[in-house]
C-alpha atoms as a PDB file:
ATOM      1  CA  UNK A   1      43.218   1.432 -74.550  1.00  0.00           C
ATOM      2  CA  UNK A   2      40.245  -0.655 -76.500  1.00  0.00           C
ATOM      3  CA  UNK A   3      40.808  -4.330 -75.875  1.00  0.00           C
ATOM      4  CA  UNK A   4      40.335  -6.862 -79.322  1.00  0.00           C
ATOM      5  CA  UNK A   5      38.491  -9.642 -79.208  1.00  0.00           C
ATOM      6  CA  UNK A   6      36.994 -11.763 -81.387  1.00  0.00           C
ATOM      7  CA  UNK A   7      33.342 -13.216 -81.782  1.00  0.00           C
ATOM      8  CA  UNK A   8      32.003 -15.818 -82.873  1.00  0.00           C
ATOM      9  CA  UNK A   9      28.682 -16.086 -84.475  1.00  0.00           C
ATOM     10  CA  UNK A  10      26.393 -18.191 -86.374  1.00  0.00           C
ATOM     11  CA  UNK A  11      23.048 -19.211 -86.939  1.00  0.00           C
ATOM     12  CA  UNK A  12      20.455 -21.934 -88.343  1.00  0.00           C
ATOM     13  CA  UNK A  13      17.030 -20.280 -88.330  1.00  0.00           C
ATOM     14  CA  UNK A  14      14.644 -17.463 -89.582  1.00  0.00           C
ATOM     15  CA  UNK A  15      17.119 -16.150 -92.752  1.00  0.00           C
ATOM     16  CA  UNK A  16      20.412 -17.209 -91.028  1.00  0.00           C
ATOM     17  CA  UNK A  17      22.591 -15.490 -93.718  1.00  0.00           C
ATOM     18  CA  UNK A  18      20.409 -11.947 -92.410  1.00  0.00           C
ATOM     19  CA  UNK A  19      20.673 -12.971 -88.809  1.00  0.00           C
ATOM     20  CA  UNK A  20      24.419 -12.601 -89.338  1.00  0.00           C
ATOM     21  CA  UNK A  21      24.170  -9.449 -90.903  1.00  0.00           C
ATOM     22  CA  UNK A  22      22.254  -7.884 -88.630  1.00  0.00           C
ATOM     23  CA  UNK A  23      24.520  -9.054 -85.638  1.00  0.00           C
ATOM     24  CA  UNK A  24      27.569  -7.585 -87.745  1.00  0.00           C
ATOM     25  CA  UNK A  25      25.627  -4.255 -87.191  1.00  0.00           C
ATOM     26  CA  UNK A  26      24.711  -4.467 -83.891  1.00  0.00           C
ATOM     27  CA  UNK A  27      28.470  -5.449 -82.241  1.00  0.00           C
ATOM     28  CA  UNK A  28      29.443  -2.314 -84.242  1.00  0.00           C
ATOM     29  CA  UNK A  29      26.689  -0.477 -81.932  1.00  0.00           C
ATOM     30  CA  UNK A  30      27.957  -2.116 -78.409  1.00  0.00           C
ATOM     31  CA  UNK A  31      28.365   1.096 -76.306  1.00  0.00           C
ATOM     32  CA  UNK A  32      32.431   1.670 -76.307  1.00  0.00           C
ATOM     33  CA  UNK A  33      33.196  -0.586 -78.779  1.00  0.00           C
ATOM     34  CA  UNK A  34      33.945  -0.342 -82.768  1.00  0.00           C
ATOM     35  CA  UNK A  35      33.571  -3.200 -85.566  1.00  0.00           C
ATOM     36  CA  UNK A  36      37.359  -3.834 -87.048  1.00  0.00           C
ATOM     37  CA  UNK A  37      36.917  -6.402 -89.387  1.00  0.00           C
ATOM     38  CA  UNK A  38      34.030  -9.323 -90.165  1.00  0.00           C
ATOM     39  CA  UNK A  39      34.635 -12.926 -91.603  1.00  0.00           C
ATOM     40  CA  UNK A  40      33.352 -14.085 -95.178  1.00  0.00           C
ATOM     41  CA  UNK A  41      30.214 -16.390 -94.434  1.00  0.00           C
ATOM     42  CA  UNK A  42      30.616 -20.074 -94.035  1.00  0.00           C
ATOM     43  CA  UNK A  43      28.348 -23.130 -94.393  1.00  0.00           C
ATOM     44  CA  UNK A  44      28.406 -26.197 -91.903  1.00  0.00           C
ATOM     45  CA  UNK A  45      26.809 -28.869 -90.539  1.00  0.00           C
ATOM     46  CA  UNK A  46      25.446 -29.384 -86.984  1.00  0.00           C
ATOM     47  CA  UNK A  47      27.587 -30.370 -84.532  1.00  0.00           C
ATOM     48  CA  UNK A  48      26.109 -32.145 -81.053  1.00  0.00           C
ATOM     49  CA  UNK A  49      22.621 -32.578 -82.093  1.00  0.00           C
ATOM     50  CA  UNK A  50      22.408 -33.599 -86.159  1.00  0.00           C
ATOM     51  CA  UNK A  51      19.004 -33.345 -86.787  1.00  0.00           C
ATOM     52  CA  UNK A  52      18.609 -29.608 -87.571  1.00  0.00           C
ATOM     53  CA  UNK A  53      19.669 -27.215 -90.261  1.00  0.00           C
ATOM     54  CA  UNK A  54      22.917 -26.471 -91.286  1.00  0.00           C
ATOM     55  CA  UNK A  55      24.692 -23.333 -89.946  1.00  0.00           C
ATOM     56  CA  UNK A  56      25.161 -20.009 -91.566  1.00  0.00           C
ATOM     57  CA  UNK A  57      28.764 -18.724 -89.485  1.00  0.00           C
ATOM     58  CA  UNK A  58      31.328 -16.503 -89.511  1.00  0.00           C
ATOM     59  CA  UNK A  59      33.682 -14.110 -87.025  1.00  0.00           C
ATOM     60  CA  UNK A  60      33.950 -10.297 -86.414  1.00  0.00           C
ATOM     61  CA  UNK A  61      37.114  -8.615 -85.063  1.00  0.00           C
ATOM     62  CA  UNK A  62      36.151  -5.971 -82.319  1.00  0.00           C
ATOM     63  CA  UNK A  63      38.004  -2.985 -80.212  1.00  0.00           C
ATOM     64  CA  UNK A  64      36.101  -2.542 -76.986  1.00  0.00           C
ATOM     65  CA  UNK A  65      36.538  -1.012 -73.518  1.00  0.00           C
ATOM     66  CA  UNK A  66      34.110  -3.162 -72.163  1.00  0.00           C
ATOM     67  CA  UNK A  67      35.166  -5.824 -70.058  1.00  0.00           C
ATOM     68  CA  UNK A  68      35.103  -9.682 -70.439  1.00  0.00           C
ATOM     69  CA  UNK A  69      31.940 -10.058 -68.753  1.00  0.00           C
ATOM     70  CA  UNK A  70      30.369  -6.937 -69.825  1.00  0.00           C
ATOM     71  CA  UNK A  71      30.994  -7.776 -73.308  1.00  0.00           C
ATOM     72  CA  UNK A  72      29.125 -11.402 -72.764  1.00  0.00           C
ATOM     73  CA  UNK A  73      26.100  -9.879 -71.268  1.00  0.00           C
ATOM     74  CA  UNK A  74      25.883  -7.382 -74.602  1.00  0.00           C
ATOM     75  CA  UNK A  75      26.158 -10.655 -76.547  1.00  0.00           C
ATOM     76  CA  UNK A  76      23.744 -12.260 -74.804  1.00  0.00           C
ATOM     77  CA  UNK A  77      21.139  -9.223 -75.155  1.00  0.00           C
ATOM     78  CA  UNK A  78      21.950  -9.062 -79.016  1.00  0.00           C
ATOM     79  CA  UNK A  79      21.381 -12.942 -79.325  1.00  0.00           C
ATOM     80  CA  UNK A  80      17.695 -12.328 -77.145  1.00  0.00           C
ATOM     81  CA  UNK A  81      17.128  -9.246 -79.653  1.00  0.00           C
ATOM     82  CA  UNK A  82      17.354 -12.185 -82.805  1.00  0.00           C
ATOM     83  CA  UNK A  83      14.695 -14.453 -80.431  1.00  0.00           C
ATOM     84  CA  UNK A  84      17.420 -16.613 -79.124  1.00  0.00           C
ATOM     85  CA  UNK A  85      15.857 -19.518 -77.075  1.00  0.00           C
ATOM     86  CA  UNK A  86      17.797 -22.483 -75.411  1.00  0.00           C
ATOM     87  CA  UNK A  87      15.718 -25.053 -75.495  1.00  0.00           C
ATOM     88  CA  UNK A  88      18.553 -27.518 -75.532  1.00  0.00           C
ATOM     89  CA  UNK A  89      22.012 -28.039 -75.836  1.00  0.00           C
ATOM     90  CA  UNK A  90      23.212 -27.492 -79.224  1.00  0.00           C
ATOM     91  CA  UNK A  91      19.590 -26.802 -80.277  1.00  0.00           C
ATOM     92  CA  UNK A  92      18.847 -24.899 -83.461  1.00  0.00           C
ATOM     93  CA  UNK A  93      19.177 -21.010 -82.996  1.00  0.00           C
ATOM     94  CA  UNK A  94      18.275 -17.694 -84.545  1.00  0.00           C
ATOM     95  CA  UNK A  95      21.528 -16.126 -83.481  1.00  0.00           C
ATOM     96  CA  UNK A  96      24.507 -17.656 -81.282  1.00  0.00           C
ATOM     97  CA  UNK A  97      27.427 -15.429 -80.347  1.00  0.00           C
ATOM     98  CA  UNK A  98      30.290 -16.344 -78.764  1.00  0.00           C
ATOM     99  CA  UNK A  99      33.370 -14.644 -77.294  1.00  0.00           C
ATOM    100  CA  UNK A 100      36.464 -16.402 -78.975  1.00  0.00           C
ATOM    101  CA  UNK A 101      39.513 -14.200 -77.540  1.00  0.00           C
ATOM    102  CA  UNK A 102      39.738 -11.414 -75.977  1.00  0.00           C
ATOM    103  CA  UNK A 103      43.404  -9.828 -75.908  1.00  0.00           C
ATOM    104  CA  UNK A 104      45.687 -12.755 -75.052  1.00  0.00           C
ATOM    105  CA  UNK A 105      43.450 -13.590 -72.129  1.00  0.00           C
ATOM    106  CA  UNK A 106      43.148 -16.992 -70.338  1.00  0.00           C
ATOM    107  CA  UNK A 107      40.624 -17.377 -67.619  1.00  0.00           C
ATOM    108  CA  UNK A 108      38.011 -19.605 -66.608  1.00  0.00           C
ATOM    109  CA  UNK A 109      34.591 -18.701 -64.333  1.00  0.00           C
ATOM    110  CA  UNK A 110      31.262 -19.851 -64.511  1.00  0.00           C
ATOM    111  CA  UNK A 111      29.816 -18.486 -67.735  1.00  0.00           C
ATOM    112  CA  UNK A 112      32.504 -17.490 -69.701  1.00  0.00           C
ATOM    113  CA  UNK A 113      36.235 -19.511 -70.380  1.00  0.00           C
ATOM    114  CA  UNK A 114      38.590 -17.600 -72.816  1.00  0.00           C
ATOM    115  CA  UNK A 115      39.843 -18.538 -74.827  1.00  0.00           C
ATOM    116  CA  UNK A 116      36.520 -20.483 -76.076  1.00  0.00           C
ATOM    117  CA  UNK A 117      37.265 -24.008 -75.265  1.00  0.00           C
ATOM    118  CA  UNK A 118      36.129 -25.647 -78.259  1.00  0.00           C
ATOM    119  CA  UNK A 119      37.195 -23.193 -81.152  1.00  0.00           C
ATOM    120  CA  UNK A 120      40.450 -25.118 -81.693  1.00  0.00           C
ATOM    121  CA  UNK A 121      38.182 -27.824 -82.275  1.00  0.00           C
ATOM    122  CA  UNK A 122      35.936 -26.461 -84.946  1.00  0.00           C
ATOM    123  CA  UNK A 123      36.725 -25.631 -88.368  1.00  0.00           C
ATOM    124  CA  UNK A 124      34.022 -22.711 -88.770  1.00  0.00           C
ATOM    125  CA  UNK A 125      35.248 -21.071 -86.108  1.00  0.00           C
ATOM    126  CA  UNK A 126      39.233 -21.380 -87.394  1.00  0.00           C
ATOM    127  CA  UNK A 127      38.500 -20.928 -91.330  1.00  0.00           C
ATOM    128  CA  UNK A 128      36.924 -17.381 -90.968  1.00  0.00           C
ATOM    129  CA  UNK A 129      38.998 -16.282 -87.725  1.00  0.00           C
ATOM    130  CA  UNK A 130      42.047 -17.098 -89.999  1.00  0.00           C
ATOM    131  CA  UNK A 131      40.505 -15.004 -92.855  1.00  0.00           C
ATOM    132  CA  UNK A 132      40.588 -11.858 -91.072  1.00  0.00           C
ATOM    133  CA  UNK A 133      43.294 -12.579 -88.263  1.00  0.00           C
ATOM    134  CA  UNK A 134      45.954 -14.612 -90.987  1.00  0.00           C
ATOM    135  CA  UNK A 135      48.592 -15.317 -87.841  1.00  0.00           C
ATOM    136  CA  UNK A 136      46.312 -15.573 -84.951  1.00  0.00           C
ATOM    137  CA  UNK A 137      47.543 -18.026 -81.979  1.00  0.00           C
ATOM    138  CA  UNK A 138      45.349 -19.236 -79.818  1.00  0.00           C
ATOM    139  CA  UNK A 139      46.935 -18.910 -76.436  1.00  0.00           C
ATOM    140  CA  UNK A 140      47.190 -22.118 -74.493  1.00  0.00           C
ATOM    141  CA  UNK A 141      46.904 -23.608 -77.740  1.00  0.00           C
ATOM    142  CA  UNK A 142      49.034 -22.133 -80.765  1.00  0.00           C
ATOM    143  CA  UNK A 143      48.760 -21.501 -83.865  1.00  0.00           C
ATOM    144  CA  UNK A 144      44.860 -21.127 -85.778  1.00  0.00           C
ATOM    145  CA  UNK A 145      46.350 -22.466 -88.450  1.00  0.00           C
ATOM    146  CA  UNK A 146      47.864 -25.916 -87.298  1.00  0.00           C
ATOM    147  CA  UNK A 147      44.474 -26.183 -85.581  1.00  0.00           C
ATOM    148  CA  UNK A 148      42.403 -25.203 -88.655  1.00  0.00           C
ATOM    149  CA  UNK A 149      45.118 -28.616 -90.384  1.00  0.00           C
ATOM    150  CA  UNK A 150      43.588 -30.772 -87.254  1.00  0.00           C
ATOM    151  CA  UNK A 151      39.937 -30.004 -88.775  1.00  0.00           C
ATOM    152  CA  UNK A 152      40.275 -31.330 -91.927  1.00  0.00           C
ATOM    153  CA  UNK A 153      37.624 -33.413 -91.658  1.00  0.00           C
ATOM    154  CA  UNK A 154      35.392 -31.410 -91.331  1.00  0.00           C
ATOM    155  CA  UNK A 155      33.193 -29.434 -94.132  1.00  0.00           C
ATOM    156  CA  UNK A 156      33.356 -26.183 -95.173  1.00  0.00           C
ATOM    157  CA  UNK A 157      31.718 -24.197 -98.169  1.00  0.00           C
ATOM    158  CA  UNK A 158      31.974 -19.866 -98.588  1.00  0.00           C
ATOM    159  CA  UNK A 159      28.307 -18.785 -98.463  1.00  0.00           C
ATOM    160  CA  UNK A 160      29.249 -15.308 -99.548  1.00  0.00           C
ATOM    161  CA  UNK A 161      32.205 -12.503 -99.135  1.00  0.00           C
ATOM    162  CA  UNK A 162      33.157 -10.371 -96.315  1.00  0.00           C
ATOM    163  CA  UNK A 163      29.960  -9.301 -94.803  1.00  0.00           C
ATOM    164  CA  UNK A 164      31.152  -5.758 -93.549  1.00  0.00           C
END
C-alpha cells in the first residue's frame, strides 16, 4: 500500500512562484509515487536570516512506496535540479523541500525527524497543509489547526490558487 506524506516546499529566488510549479510536477514524477493534492501559494517573510526575499510556499499531498529516506534523497535531487545551494543556514534558495509527515510516523535520525520539527511552528507550513488536509493532526503534537491559532502572529497573504 502507497504511504501519504506531505511536503513542504517553498522558495525565494529565480521566479519562485515557477520554482514551485515546476517542483509540483516533478514529485508527481518520483518513481512509485503519485501527486494527490497541492496547496494554494502563500507569501511570507524570512524566518532565521531577515535580510533576503520573501518566500513563495506552499504543500503537496503525495502517495508513495518509497520509503522515508528514499523519499528525502528524491527531494534532495529535485531541490539540486532547481540549483539549490546551502550556503548558509536559512540562506535564500531556488527550491527547498521538506518532508512534513509521512503516514502517522514519528522518528528521529540524522537527516531526517518526522514529523518536521518546526512545522507546528510556522504558519506557511500550517495555512496551506490545512487547505488541502482540513483535519490533519500532527502526531506528537495535535491538531494543525490549534497550531495554525498559535501562529497568529505571523503573516500570511494567497499568492495564487491551487497550483495543481
Amino acid at each position: 500500500m502507497p504511504h501519504s506524506a506531505f511536503i513542504g516546499l517553498g522558495s525565494n529566488l529565480e521566479d519562485p512562484h515557477s520554482q514551485l510549479q515546476r517542483a509540483f510536477a516533478e514529485l508527481d514524477r518520483l518513481p512509485d509515487t503519485r501527486l494527490i493534492a497541492c496547496s494554494s501559494l502563500y507569501r511570507s517573510a524570512p524566518l532565521g536570516y531577515a535580510d533576503q526575499p520573501e518566500f513563495a510556499n506552499a504543500v503537496a499531498q503525495i502517495a508513495t512506496a518509497l520509503t522515508p529516506q528514499d523519499l528525502l534523497q528524491a527531494l534532495l535531487e529535485i531541490e539540486r535540479g532547481h540549483g539549490r545551494e546551502r550556503t548558509f543556514r536559512n540562506a535564500p534558495r531556488t527550491l527547498d523541500l521538506d518532508i512534513l509527515l509521512y503516514d502517522d510516523m514519528r522518528m528521529h535520525e540524522h537527516g531526517l525527524t518526522l514529523p518536521h520539527p518546526q512545522m507546528h511552528l510556522r504558519a506557511f507550513v500550517l495555512q496551506p497543509l490545512l487547505e488541502i488536509a482540513p483535519g490533519c493532526v500532527i502526531p506528537g503534537i495535535g491538531s494543525a489547526q490549534q497550531a495554525l491559532r498559535n501562529c497568529a502572529d505571523q503573516q500570511l497573504e494567497k499568492l495564487a490558487d491551487a497550483a495543481c
